[in-house]
C-alpha atoms as a PDB file:
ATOM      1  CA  UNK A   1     181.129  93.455 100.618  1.00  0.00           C
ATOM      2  CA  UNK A   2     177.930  90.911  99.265  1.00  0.00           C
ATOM      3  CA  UNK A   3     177.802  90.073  95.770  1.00  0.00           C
ATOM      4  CA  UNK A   4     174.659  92.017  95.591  1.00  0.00           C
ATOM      5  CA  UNK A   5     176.464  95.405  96.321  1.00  0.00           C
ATOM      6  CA  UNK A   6     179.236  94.770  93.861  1.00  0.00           C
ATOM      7  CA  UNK A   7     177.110  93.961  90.996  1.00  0.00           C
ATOM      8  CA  UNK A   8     174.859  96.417  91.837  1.00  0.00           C
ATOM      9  CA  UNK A   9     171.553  93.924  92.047  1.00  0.00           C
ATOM     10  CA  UNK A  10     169.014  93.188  94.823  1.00  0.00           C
ATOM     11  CA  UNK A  11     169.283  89.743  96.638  1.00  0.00           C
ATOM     12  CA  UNK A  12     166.903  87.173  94.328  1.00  0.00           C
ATOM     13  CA  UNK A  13     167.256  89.294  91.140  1.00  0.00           C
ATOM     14  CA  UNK A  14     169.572  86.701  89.310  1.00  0.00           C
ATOM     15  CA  UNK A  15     167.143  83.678  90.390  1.00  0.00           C
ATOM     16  CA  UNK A  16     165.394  81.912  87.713  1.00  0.00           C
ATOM     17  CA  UNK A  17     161.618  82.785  86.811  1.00  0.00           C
ATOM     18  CA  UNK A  18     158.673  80.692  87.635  1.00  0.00           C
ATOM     19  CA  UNK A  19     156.406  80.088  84.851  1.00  0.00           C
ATOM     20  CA  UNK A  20     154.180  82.574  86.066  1.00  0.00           C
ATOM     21  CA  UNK A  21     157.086  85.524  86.034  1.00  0.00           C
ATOM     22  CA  UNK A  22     157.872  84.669  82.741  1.00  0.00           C
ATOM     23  CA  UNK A  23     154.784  84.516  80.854  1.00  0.00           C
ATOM     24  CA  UNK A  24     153.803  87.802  82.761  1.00  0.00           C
ATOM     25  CA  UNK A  25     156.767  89.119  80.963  1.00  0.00           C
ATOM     26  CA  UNK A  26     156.147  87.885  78.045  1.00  0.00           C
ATOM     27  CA  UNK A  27     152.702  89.242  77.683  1.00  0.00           C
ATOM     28  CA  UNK A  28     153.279  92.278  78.981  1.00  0.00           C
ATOM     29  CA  UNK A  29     156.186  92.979  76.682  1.00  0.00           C
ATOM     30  CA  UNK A  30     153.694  92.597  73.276  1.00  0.00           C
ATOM     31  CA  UNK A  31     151.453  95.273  75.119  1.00  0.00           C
ATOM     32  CA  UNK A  32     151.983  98.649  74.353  1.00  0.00           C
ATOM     33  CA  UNK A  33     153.241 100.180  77.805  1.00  0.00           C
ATOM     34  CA  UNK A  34     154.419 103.892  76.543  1.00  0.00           C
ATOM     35  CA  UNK A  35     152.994 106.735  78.507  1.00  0.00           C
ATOM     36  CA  UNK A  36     151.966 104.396  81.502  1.00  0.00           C
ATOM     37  CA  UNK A  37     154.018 105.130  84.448  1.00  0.00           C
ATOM     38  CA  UNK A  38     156.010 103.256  86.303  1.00  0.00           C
ATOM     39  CA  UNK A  39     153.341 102.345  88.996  1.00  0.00           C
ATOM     40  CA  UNK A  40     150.692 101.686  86.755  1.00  0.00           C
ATOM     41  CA  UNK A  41     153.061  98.820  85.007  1.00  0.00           C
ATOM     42  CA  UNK A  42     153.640  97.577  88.191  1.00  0.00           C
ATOM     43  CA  UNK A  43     150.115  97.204  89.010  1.00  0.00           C
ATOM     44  CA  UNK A  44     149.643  95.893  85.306  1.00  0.00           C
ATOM     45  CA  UNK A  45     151.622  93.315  86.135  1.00  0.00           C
ATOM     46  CA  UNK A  46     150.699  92.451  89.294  1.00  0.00           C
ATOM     47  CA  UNK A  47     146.626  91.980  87.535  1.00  0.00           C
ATOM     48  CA  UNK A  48     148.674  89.640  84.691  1.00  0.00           C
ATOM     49  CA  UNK A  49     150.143  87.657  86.965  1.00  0.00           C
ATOM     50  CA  UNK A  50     147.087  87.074  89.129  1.00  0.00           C
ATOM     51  CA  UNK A  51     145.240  85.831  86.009  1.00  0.00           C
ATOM     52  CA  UNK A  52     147.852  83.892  84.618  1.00  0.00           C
ATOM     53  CA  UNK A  53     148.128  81.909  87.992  1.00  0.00           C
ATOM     54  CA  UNK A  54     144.200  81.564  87.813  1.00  0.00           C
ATOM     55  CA  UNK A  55     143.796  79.968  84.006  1.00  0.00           C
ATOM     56  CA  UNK A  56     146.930  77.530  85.452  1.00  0.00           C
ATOM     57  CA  UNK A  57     144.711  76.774  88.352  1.00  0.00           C
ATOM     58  CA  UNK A  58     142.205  76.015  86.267  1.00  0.00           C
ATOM     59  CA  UNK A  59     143.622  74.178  83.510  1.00  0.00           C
ATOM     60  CA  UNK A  60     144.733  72.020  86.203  1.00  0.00           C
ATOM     61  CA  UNK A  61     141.322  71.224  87.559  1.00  0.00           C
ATOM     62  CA  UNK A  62     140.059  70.761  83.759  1.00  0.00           C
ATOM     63  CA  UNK A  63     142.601  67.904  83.099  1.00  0.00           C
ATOM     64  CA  UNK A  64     142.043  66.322  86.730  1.00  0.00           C
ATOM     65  CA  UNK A  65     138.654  65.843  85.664  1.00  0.00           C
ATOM     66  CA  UNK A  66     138.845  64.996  82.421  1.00  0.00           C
ATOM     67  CA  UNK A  67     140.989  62.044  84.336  1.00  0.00           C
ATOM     68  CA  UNK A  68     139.078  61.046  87.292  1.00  0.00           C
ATOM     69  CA  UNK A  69     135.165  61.760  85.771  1.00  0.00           C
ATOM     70  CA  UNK A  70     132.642  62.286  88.369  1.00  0.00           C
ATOM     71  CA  UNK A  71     130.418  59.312  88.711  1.00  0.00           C
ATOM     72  CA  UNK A  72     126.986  59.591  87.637  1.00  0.00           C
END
């Protein structure tokens, strides 16, 4: 029998977050969340995570050029 079956837990559940998981989590845990069902936290989620992964992509692209300015 797997590990997964005995402790009752999907394959990839006990793997560490990403950055992106875990500030999801973290924002969507100060939100207030009763009376939504369960598929409209999972689609809350999924639109966190998208814009949390496109601020990072951007931050990114802010500090590269503040680095390497564009020449005038």
């Amino acid at each position: 029998m797997s590990d997964a079956v005995k402790n009752d837990t999907t394959p990839g559940e006990n793997e560490p977050l990403n950055k992106y998981e875990a500030l999801t989590i973290l924002y969507l845990q100060k939100q207030e969340l009763t009376g939504m069902s369960p598929e409209e936290v999972v689609g809350r989620y999924i639109e966190v995570h998208d814009r949390i992964k496109k601020e990072f992509a951007h931050q990114k692209e802010v500090r590269r050029r503040r680095l390497n300015p564009l020449p005038l």
